[in-house]
PDB file of N, CA and C in Angstrom:
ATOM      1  N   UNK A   1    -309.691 -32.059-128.326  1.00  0.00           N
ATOM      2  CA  UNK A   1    -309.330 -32.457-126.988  1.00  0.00           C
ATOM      3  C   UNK A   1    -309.156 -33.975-126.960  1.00  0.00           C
ATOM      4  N   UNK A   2    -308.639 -34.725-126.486  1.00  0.00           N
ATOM      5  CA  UNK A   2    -307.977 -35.795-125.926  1.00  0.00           C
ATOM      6  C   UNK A   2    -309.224 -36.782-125.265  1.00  0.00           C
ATOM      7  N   UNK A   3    -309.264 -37.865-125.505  1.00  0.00           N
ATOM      8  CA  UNK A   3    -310.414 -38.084-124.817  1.00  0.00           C
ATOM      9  C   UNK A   3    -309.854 -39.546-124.857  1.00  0.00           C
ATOM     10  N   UNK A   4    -310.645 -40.090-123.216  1.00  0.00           N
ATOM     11  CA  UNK A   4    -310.613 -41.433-122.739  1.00  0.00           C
ATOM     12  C   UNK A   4    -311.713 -42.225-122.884  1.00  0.00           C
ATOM     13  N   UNK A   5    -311.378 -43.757-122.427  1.00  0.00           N
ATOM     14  CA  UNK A   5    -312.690 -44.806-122.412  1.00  0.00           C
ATOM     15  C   UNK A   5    -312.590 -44.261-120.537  1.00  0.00           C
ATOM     16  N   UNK A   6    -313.844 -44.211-120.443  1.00  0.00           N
ATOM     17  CA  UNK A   6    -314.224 -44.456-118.964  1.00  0.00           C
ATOM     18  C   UNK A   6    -315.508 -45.631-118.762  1.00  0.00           C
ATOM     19  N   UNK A   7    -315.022 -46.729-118.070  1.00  0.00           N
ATOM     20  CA  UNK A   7    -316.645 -47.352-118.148  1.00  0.00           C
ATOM     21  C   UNK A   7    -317.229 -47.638-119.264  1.00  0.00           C
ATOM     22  N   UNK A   8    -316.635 -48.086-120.346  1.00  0.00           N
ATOM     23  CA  UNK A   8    -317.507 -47.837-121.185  1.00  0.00           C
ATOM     24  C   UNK A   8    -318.092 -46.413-122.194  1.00  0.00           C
ATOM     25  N   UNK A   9    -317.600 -45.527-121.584  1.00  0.00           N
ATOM     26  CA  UNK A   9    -317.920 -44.270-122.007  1.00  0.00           C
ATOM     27  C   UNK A   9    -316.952 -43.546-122.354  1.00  0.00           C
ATOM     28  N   UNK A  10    -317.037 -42.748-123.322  1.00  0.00           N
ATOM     29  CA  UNK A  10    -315.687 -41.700-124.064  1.00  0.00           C
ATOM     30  C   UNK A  10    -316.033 -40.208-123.897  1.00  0.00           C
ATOM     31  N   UNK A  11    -314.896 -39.929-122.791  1.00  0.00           N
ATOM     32  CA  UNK A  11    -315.192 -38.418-122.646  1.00  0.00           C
ATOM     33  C   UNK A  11    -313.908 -37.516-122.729  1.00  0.00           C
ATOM     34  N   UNK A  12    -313.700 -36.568-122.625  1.00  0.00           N
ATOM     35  CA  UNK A  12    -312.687 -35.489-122.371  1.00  0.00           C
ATOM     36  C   UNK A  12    -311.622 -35.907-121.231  1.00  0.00           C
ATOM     37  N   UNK A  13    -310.325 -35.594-122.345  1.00  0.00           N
ATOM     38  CA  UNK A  13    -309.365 -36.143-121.221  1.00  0.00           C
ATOM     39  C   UNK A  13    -309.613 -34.420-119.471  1.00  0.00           C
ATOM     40  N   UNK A  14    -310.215 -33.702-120.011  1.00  0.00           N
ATOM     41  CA  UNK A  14    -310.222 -32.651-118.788  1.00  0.00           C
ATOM     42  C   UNK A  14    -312.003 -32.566-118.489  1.00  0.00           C
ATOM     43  N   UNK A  15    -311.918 -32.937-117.232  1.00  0.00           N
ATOM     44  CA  UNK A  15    -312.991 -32.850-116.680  1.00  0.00           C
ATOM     45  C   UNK A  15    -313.849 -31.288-116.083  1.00  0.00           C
ATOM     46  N   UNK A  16    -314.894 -31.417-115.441  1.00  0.00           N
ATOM     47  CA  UNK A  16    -314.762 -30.222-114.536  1.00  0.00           C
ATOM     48  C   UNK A  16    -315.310 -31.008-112.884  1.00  0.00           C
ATOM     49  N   UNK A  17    -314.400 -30.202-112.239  1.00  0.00           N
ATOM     50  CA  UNK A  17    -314.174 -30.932-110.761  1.00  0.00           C
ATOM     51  C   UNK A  17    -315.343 -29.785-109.713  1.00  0.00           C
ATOM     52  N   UNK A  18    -316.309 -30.599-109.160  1.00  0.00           N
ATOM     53  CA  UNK A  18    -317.160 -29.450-108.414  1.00  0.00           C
ATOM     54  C   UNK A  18    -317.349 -29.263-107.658  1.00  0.00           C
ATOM     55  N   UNK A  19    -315.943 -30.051-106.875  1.00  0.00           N
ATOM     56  CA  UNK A  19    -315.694 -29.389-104.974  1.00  0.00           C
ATOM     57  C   UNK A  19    -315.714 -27.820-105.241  1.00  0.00           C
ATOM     58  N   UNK A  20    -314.738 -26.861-106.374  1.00  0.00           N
ATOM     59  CA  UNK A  20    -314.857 -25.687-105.584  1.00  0.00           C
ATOM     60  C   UNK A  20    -316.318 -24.577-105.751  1.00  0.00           C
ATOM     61  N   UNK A  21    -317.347 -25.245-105.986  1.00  0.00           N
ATOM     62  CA  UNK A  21    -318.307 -24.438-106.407  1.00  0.00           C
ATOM     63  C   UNK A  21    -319.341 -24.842-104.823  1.00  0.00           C
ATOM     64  N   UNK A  22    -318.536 -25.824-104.715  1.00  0.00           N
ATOM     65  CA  UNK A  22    -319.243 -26.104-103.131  1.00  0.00           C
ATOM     66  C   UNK A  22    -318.357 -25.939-101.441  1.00  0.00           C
ATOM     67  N   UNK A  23    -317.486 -25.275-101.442  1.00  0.00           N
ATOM     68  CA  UNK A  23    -316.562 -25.256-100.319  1.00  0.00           C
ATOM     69  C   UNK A  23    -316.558 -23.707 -99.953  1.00  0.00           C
ATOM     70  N   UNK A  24    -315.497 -23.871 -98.931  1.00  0.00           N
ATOM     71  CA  UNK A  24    -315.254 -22.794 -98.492  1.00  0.00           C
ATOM     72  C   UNK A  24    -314.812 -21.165 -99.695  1.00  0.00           C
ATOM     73  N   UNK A  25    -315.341 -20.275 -99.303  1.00  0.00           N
ATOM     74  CA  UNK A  25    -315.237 -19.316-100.665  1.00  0.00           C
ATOM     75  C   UNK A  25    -315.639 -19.604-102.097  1.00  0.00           C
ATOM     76  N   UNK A  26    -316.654 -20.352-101.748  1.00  0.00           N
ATOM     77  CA  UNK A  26    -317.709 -20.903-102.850  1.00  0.00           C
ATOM     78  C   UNK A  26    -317.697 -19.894-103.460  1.00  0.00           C
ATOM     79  N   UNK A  27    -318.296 -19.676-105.377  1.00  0.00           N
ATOM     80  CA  UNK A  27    -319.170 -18.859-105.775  1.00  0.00           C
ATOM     81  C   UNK A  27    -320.928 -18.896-105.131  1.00  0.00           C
ATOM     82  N   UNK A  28    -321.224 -17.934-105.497  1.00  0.00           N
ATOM     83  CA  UNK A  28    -322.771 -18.160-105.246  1.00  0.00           C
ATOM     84  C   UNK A  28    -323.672 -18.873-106.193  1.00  0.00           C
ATOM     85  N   UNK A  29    -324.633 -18.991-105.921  1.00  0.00           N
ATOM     86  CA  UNK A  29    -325.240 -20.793-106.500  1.00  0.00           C
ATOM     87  C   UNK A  29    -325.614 -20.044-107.987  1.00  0.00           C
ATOM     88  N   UNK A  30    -325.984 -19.217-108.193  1.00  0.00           N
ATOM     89  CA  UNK A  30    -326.126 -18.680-109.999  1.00  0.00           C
ATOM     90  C   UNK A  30    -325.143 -18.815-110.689  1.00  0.00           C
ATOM     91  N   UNK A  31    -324.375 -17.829-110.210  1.00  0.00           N
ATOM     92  CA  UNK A  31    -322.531 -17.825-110.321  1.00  0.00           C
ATOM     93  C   UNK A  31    -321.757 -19.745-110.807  1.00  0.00           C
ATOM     94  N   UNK A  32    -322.332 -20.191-109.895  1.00  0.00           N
ATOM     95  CA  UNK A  32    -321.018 -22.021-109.824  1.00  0.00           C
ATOM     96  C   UNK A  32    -322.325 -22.575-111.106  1.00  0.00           C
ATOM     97  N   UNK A  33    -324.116 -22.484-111.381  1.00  0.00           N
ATOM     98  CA  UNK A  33    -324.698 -22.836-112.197  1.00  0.00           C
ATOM     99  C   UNK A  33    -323.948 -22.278-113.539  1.00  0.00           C
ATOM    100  N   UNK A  34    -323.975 -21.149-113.794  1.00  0.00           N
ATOM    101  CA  UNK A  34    -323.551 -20.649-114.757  1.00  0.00           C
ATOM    102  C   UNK A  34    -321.878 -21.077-115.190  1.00  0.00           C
ATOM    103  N   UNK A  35    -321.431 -21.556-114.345  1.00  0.00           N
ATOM    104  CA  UNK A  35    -319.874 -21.831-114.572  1.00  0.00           C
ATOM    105  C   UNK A  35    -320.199 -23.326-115.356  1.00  0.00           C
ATOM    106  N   UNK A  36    -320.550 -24.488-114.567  1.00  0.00           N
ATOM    107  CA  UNK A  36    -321.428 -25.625-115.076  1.00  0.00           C
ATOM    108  C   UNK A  36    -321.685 -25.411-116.465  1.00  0.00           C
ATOM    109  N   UNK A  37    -322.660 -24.615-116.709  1.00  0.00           N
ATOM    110  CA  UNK A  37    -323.633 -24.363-118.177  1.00  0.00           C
ATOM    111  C   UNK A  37    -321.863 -23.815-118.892  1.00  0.00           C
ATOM    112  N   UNK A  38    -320.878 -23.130-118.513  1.00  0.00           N
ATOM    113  CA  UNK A  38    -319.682 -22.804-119.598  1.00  0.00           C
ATOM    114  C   UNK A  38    -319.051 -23.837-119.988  1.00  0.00           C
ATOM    115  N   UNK A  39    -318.997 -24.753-118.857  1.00  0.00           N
ATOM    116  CA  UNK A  39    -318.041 -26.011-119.236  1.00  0.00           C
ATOM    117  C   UNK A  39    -318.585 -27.011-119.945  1.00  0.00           C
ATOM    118  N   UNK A  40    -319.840 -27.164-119.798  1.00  0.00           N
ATOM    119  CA  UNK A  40    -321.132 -27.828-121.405  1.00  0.00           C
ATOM    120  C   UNK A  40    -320.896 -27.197-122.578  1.00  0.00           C
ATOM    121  N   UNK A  41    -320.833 -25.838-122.647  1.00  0.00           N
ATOM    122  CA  UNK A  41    -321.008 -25.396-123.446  1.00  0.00           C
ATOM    123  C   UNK A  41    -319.623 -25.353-124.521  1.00  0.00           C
ATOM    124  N   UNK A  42    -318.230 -25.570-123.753  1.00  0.00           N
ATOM    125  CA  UNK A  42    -317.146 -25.696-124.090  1.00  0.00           C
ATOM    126  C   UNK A  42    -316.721 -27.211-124.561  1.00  0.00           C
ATOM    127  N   UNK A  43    -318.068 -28.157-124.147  1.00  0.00           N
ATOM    128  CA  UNK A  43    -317.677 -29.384-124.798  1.00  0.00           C
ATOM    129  C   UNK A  43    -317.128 -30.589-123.483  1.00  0.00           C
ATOM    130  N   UNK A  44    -317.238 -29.933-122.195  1.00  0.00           N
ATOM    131  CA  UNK A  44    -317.232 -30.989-121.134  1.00  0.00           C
ATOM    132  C   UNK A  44    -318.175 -31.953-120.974  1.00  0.00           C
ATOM    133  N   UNK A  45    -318.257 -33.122-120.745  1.00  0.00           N
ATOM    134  CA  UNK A  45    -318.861 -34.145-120.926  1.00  0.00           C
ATOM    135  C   UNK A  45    -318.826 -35.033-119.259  1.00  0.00           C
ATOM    136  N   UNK A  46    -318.133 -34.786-119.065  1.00  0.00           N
ATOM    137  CA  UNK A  46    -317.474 -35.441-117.601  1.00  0.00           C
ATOM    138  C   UNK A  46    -317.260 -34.360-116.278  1.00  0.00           C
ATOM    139  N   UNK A  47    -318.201 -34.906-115.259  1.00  0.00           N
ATOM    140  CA  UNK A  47    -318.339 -33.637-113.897  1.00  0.00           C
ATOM    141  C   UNK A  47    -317.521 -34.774-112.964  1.00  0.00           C
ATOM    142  N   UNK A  48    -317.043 -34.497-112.007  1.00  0.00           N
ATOM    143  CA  UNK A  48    -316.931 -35.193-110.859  1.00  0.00           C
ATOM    144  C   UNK A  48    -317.856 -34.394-109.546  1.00  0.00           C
ATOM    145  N   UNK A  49    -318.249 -35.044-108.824  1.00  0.00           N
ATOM    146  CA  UNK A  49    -318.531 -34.239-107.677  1.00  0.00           C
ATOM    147  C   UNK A  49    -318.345 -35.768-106.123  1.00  0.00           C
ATOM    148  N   UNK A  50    -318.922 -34.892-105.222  1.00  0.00           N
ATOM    149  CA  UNK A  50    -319.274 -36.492-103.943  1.00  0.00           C
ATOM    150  C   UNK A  50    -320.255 -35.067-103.239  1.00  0.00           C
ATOM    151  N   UNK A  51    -320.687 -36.269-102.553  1.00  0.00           N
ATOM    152  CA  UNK A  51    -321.707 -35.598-101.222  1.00  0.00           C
ATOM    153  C   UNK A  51    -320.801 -35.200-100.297  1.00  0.00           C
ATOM    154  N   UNK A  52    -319.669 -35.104-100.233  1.00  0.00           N
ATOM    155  CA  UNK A  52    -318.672 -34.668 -98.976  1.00  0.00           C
ATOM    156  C   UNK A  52    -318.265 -33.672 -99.066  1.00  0.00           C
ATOM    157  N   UNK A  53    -318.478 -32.479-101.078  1.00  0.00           N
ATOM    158  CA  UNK A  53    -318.007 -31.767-100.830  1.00  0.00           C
ATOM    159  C   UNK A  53    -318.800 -30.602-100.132  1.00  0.00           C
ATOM    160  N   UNK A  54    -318.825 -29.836 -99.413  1.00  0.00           N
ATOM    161  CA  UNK A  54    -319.677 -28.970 -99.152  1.00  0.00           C
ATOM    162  C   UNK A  54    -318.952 -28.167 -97.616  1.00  0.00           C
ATOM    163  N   UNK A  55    -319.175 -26.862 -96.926  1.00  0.00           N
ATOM    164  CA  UNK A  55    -318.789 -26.258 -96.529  1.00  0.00           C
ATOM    165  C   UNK A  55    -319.144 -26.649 -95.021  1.00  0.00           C
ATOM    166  N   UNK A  56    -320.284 -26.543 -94.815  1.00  0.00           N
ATOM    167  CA  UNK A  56    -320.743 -26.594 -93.050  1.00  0.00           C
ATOM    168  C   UNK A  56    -321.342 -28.121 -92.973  1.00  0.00           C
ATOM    169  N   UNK A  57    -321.329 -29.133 -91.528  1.00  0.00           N
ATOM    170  CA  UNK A  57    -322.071 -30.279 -91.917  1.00  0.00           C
ATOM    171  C   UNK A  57    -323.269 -30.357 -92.433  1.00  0.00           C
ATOM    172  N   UNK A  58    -323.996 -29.182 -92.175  1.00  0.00           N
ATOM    173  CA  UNK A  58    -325.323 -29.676 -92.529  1.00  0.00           C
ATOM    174  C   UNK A  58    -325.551 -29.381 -93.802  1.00  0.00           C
ATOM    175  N   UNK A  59    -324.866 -29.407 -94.746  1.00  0.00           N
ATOM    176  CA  UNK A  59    -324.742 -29.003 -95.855  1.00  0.00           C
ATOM    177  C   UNK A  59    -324.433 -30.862 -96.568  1.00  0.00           C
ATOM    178  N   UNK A  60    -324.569 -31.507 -96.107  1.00  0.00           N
ATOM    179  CA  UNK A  60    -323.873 -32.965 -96.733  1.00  0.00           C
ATOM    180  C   UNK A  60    -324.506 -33.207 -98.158  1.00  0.00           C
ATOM    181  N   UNK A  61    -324.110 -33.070 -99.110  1.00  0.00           N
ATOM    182  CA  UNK A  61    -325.016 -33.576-100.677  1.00  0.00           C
ATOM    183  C   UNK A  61    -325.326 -32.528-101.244  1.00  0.00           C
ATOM    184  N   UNK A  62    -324.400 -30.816-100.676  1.00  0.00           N
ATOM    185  CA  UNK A  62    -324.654 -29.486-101.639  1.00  0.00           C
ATOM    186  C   UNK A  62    -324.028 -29.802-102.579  1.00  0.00           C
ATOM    187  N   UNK A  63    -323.114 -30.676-102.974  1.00  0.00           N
ATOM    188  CA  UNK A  63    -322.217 -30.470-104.180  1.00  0.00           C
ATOM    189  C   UNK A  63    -323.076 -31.190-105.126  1.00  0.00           C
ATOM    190  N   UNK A  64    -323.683 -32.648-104.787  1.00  0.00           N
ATOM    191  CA  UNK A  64    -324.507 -33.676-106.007  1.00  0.00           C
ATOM    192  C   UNK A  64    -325.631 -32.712-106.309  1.00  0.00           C
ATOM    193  N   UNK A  65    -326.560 -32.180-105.248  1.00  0.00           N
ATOM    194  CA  UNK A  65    -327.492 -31.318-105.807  1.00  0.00           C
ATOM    195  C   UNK A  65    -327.545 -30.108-106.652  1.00  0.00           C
ATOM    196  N   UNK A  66    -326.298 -29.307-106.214  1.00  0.00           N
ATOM    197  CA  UNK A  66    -325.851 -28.034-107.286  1.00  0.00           C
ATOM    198  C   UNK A  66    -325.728 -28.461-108.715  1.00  0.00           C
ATOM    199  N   UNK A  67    -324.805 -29.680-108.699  1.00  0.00           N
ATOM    200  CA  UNK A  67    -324.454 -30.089-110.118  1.00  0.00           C
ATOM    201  C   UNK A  67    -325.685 -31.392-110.594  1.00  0.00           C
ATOM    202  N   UNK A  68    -326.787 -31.607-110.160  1.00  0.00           N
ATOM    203  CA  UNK A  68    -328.412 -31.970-110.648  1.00  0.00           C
ATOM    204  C   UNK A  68    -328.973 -30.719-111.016  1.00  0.00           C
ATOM    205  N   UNK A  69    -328.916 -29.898-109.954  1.00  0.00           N
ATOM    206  CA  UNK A  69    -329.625 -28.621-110.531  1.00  0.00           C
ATOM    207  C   UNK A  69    -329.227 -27.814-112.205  1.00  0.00           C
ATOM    208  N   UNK A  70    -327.926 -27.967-111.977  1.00  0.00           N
ATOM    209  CA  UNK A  70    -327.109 -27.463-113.293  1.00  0.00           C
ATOM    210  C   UNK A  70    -327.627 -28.107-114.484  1.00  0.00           C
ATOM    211  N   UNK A  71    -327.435 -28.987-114.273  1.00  0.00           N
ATOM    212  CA  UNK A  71    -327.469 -30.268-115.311  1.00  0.00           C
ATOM    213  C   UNK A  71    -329.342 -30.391-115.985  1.00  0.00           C
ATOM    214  N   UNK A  72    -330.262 -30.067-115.192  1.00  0.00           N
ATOM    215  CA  UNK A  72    -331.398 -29.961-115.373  1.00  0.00           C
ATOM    216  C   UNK A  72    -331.496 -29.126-115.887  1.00  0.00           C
ATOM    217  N   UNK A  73    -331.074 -27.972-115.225  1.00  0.00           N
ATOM    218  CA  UNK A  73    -331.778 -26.270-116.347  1.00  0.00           C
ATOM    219  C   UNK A  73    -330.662 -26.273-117.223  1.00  0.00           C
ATOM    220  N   UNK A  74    -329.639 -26.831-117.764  1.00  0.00           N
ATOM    221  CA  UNK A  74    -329.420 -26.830-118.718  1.00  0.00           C
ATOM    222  C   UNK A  74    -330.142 -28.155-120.183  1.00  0.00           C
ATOM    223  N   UNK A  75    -330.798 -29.048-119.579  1.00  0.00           N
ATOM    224  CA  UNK A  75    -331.684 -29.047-120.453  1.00  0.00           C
ATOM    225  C   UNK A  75    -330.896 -30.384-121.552  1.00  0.00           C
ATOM    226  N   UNK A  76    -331.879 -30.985-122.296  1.00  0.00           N
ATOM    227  CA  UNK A  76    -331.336 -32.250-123.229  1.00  0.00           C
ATOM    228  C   UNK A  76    -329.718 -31.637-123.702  1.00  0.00           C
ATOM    229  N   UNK A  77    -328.819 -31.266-123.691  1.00  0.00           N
ATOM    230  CA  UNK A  77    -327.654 -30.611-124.365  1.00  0.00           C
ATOM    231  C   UNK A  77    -326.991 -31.616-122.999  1.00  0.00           C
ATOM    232  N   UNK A  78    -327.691 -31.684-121.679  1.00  0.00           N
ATOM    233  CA  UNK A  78    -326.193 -32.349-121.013  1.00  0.00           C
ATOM    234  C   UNK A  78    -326.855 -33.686-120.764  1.00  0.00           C
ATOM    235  N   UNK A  79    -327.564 -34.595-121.330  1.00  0.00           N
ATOM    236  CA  UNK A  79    -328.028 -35.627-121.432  1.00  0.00           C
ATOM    237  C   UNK A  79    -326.730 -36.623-121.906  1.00  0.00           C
ATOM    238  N   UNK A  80    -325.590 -36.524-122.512  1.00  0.00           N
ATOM    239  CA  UNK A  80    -324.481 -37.368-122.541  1.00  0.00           C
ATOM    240  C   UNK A  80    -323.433 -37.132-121.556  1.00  0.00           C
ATOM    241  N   UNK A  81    -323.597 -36.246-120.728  1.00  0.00           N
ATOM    242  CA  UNK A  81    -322.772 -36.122-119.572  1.00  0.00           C
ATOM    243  C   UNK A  81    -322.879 -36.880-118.615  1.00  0.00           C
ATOM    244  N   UNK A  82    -321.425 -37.952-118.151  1.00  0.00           N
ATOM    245  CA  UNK A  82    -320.889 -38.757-117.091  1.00  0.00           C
ATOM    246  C   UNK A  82    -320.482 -37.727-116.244  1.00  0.00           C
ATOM    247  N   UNK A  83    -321.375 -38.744-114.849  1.00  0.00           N
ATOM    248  CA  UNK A  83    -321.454 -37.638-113.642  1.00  0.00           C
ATOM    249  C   UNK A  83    -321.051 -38.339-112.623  1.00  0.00           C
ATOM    250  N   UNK A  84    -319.208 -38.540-112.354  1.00  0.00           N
ATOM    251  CA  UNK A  84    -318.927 -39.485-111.009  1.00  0.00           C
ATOM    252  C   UNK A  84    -319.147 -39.026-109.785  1.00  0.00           C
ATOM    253  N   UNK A  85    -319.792 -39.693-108.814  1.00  0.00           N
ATOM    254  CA  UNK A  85    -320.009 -39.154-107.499  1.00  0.00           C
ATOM    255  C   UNK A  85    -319.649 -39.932-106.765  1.00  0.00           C
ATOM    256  N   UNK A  86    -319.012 -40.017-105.240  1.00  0.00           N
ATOM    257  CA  UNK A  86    -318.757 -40.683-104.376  1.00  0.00           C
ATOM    258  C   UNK A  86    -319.749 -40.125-103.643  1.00  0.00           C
ATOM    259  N   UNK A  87    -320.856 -41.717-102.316  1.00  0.00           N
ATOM    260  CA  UNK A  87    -321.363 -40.654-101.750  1.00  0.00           C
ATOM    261  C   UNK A  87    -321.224 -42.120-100.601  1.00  0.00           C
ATOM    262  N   UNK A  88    -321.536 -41.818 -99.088  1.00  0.00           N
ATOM    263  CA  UNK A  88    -321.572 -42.335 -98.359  1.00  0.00           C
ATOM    264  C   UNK A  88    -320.048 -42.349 -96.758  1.00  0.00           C
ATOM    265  N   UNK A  89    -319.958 -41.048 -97.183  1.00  0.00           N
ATOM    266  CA  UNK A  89    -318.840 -41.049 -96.189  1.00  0.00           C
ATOM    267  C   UNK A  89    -318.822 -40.414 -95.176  1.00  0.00           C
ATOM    268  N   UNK A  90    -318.590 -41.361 -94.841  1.00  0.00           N
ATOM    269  CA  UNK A  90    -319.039 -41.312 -92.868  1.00  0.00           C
ATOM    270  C   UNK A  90    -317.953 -39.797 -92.506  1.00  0.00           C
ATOM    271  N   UNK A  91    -318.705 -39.270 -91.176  1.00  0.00           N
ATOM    272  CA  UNK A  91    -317.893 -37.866 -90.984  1.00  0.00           C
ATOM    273  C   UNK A  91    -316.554 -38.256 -90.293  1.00  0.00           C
ATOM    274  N   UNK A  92    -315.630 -37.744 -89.981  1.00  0.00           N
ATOM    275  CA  UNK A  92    -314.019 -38.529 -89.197  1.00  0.00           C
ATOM    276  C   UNK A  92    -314.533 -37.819 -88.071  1.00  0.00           C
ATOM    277  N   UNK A  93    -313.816 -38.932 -87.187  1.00  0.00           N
ATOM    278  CA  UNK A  93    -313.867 -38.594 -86.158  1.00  0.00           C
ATOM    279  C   UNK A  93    -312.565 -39.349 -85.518  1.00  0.00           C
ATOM    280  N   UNK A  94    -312.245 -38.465 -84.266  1.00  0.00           N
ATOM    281  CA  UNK A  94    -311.273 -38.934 -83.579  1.00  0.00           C
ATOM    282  C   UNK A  94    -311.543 -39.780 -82.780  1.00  0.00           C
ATOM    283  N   UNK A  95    -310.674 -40.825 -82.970  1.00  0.00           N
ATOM    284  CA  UNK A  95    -310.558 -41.994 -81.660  1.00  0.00           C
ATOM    285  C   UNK A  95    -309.522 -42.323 -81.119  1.00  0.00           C
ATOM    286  N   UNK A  96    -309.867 -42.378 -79.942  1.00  0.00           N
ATOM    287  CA  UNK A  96    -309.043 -42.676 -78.649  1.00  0.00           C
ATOM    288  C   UNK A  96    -308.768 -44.235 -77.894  1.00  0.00           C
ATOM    289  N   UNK A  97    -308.490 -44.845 -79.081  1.00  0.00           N
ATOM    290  CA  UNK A  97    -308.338 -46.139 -78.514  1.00  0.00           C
ATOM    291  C   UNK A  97    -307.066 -46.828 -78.447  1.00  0.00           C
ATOM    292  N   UNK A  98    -305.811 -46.088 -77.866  1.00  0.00           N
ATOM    293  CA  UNK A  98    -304.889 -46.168 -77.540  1.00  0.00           C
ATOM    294  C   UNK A  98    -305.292 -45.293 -75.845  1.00  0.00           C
ATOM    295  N   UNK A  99    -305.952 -44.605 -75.293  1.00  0.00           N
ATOM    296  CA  UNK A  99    -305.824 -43.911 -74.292  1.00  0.00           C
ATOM    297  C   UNK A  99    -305.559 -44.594 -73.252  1.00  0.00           C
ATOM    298  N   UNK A 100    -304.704 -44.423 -72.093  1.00  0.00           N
ATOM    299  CA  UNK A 100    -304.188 -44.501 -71.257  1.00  0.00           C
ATOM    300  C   UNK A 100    -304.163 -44.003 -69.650  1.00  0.00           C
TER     301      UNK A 100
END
């Protein structure tokens, strides 16, 4: 596989992306763990996730925690895995500061 400098760090030009293990028509949380533990096991090195991805608001930071959880019970094997997260984003909201 193809692999980049990121940061300092050399990983797989193909990542695994872990909005959909946290959104709408999610797998279930064994199910998206076990998907995690395939893509280690296939030699992924590089996760993306953010705290934004996730389904209902009160859910804010299901995606960083699913993929901590993963990453833990899988154990020293994902100890070289780069884990980008965006986190701090404010919810949208509409404004009305043109109103009339």
């Amino acid at each position: 596989m193809q692999q980049r400098t990121l940061g300092g760090h050399t990983v797989p030009a193909i990542g695994l992306g872990g909005r959909p293990l946290s959104i709408q028509d999610r797998p279930d949380e064994d199910r998206s763990i076990a998907t995690v533990h395939a893509a280690l096991d296939a030699g992924v090195t590089f996760i993306d996730t953010a705290d934004a991805s996730h389904r209902q608001a009160n859910e804010v930071g299901h995606n960083d925690e699913l993929l901590a959880r993963a990453l833990h019970e899988y154990g020293s094997g994902a100890d070289g895995v780069l884990v980008a997260t965006k986190a701090g984003h404010p919810p949208r909201r509409r404004h009305m500061d043109h109103e009339q």
